[in-house]
PDB file of N, CA and C in Angstrom:
ATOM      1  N   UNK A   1       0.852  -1.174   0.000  1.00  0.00           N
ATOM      2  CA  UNK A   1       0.000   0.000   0.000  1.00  0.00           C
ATOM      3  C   UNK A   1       0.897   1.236   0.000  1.00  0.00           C
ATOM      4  N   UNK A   2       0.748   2.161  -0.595  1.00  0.00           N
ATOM      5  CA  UNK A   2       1.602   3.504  -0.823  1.00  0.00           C
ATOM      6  C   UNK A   2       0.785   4.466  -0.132  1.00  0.00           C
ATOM      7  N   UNK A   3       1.391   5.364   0.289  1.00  0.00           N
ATOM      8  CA  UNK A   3       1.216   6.503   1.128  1.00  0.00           C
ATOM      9  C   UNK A   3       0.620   7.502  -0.015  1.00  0.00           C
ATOM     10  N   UNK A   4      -0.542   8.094   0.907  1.00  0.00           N
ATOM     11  CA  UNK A   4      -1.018   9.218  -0.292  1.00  0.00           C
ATOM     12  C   UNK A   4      -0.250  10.434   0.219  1.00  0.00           C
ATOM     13  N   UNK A   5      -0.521  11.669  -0.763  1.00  0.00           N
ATOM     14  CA  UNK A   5       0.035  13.057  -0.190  1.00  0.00           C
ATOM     15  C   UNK A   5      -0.777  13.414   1.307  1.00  0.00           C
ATOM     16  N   UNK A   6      -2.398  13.095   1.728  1.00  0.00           N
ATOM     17  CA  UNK A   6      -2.525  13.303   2.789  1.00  0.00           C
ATOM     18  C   UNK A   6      -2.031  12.547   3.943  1.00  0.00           C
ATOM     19  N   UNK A   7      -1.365  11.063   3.862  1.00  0.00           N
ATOM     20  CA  UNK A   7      -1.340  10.677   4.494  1.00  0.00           C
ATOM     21  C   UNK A   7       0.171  10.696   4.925  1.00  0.00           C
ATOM     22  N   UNK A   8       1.133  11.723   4.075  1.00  0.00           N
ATOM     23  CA  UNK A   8       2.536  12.420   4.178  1.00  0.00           C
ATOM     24  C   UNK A   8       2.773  13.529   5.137  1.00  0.00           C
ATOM     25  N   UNK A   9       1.433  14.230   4.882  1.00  0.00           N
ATOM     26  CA  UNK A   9       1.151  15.472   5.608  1.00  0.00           C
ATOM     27  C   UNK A   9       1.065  14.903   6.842  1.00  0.00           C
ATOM     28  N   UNK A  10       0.243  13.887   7.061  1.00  0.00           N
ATOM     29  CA  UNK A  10      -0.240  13.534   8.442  1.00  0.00           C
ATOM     30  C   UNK A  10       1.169  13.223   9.492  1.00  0.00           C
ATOM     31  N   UNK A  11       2.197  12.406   8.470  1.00  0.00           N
ATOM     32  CA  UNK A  11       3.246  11.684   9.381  1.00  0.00           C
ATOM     33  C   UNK A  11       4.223  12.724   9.693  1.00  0.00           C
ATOM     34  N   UNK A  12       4.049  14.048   8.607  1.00  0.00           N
ATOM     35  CA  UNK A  12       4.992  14.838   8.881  1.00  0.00           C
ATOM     36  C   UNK A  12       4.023  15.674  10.071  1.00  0.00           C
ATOM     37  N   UNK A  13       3.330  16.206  10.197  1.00  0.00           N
ATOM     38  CA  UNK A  13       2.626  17.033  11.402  1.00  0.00           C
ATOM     39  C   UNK A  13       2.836  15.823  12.897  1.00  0.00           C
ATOM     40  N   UNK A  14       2.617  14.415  12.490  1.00  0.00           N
ATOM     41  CA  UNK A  14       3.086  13.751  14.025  1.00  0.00           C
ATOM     42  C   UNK A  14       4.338  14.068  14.057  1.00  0.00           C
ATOM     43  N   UNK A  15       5.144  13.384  13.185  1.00  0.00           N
ATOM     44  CA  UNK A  15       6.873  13.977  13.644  1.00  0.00           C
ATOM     45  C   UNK A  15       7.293  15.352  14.033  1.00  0.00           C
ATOM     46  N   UNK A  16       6.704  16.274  13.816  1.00  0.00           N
ATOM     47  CA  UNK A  16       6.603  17.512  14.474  1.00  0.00           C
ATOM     48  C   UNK A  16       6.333  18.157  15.396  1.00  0.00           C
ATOM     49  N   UNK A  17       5.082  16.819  16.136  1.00  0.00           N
ATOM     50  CA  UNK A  17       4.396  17.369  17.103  1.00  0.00           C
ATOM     51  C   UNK A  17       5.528  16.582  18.070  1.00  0.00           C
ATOM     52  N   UNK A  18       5.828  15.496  17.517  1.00  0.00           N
ATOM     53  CA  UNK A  18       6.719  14.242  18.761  1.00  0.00           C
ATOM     54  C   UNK A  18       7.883  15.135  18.987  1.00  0.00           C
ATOM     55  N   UNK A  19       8.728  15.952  17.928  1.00  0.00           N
ATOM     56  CA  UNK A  19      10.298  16.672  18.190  1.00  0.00           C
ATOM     57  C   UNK A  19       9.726  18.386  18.862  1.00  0.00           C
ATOM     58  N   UNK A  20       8.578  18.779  18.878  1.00  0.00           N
ATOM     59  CA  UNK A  20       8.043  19.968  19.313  1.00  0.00           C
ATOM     60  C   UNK A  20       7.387  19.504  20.967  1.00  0.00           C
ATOM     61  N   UNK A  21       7.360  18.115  21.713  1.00  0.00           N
ATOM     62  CA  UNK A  21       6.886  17.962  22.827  1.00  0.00           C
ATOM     63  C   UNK A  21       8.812  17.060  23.593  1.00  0.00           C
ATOM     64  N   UNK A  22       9.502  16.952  23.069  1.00  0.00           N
ATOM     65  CA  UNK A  22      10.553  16.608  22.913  1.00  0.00           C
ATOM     66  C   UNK A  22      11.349  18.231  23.408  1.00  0.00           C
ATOM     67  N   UNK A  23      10.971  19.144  22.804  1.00  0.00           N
ATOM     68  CA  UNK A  23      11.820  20.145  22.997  1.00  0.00           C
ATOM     69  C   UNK A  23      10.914  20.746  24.731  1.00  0.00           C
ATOM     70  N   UNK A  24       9.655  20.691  24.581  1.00  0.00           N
ATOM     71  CA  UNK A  24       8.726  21.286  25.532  1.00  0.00           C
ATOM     72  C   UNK A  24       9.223  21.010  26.989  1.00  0.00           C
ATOM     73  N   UNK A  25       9.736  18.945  26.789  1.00  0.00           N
ATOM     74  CA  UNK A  25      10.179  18.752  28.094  1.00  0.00           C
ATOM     75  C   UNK A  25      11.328  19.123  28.521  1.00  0.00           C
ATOM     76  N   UNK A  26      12.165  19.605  27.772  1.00  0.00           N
ATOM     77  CA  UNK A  26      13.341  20.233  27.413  1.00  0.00           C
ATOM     78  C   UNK A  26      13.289  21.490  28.482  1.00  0.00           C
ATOM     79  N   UNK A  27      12.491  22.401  27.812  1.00  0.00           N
ATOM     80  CA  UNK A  27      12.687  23.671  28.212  1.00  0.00           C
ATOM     81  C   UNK A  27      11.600  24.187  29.279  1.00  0.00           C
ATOM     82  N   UNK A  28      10.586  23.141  29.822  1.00  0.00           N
ATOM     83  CA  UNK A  28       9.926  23.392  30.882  1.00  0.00           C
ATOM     84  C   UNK A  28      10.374  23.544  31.945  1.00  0.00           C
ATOM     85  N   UNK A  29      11.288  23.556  32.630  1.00  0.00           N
ATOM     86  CA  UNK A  29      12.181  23.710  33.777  1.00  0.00           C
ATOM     87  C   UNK A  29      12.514  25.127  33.905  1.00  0.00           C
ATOM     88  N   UNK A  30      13.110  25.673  32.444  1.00  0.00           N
ATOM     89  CA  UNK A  30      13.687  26.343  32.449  1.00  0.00           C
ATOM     90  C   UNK A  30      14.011  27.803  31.571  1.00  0.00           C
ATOM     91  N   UNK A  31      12.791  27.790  30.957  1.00  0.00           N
ATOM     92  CA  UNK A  31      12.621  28.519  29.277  1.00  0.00           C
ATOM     93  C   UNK A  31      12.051  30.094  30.776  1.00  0.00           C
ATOM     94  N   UNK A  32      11.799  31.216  29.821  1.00  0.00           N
ATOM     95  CA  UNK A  32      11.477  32.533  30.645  1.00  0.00           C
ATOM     96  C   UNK A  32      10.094  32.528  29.634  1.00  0.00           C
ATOM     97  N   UNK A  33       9.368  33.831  30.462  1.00  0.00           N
ATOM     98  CA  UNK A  33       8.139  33.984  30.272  1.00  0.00           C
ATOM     99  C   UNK A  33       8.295  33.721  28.716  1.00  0.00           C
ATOM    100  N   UNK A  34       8.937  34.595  27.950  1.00  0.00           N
ATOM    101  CA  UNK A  34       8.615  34.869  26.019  1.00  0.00           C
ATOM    102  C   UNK A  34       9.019  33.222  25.972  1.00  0.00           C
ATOM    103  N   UNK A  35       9.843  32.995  26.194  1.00  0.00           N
ATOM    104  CA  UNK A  35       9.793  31.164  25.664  1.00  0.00           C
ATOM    105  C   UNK A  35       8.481  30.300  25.999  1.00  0.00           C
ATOM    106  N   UNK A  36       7.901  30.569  27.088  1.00  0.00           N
ATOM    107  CA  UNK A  36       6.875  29.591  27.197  1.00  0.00           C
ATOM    108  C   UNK A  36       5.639  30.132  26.682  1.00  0.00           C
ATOM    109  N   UNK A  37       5.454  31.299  25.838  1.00  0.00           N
ATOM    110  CA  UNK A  37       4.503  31.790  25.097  1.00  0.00           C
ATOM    111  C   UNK A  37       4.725  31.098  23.964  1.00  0.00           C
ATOM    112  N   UNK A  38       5.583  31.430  23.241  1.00  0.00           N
ATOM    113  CA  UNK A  38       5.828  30.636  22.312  1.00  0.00           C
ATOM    114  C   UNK A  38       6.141  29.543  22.094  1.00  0.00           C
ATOM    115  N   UNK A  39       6.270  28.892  23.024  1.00  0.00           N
ATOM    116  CA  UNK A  39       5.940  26.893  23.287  1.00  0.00           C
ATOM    117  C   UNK A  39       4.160  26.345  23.327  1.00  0.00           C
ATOM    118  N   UNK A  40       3.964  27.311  24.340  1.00  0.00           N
ATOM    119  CA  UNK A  40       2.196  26.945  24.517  1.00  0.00           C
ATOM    120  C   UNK A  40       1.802  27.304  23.029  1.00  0.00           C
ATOM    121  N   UNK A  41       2.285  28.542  22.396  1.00  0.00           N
ATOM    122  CA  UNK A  41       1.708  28.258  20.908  1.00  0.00           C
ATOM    123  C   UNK A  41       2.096  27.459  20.350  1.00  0.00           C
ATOM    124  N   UNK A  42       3.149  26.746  20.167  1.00  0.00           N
ATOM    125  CA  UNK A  42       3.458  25.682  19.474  1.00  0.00           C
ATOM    126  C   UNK A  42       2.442  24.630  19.627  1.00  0.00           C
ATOM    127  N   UNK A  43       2.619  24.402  21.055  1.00  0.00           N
ATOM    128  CA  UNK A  43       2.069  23.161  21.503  1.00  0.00           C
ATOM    129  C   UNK A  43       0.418  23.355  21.047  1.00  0.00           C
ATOM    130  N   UNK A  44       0.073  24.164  20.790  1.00  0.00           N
ATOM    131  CA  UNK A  44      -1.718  24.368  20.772  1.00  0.00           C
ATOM    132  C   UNK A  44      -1.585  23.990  19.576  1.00  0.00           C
ATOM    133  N   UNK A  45      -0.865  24.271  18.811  1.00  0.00           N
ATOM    134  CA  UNK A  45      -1.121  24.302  17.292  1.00  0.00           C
ATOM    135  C   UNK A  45      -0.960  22.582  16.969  1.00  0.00           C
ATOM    136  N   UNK A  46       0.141  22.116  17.716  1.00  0.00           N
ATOM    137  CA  UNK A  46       0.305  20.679  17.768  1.00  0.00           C
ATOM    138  C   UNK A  46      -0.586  20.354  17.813  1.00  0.00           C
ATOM    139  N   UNK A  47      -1.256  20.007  18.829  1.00  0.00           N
ATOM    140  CA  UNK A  47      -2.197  19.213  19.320  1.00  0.00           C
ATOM    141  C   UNK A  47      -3.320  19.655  18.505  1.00  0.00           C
ATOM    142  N   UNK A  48      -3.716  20.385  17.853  1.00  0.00           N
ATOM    143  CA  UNK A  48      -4.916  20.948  17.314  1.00  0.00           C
ATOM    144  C   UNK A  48      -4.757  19.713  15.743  1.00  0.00           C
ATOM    145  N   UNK A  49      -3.479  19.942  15.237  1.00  0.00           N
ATOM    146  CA  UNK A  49      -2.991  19.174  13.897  1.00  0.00           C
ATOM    147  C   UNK A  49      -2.968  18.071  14.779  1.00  0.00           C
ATOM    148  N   UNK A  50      -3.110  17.495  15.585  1.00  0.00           N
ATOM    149  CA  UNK A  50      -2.897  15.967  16.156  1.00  0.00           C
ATOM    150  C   UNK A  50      -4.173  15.709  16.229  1.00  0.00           C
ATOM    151  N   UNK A  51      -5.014  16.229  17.041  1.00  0.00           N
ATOM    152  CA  UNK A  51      -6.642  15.739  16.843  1.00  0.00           C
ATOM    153  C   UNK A  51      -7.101  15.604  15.813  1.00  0.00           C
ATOM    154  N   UNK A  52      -7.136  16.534  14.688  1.00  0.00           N
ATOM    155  CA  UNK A  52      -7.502  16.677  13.367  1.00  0.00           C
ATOM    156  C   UNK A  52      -6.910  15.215  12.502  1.00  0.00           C
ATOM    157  N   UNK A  53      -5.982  15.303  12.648  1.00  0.00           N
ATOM    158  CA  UNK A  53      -5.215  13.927  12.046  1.00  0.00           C
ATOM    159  C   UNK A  53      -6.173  12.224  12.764  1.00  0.00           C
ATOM    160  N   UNK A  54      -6.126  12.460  14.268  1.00  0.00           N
ATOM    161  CA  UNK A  54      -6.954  11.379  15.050  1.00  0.00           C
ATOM    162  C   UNK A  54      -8.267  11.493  14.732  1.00  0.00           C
ATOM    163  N   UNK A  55      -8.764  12.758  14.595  1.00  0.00           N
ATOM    164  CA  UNK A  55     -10.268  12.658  14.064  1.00  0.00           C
ATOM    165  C   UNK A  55     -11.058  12.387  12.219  1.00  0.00           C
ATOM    166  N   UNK A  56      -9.736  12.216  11.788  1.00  0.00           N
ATOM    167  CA  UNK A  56      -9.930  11.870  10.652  1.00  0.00           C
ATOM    168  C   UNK A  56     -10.459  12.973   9.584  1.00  0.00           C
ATOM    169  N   UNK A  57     -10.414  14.073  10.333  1.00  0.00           N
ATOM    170  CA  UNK A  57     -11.526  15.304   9.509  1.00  0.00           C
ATOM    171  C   UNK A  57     -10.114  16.242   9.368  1.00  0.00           C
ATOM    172  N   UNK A  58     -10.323  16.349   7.541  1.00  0.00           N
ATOM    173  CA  UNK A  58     -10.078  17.254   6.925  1.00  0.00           C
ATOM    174  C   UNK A  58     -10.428  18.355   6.660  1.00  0.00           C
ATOM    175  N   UNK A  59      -9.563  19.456   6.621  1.00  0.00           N
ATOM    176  CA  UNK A  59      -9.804  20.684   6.457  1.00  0.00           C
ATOM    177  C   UNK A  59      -9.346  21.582   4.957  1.00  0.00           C
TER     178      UNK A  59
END
């Protein structure tokens, strides 16, 4: 079975979300206020492309 283009998109948004929660545990200790703004956005955006991917619904 071959991978379609959506289903490229999909593995690349998990590998992104896995090296973007990878960095999170990283710098939760220790990141300053502007870093953890811009982690929680990361991370929202992750998880938003992670449900979407688990919920099967395209946008």
């Amino acid at each position: 079975m071959s991978a379609t283009g959506d289903d490229v998109v999909e593995a690349t948004h998990l590998e992104m979300a896995a090296v973007l929660l990878g960095h999170a545990r990283e710098l939760a200790g220790e990141a300053g206020p502007a870093e953890l703004r811009h982690l929680v956005a990361e991370l929202t955006q992750a998880l938003h492309d992670t449900l979407r991917i688990a919920s099967g619904t395209r946008r």
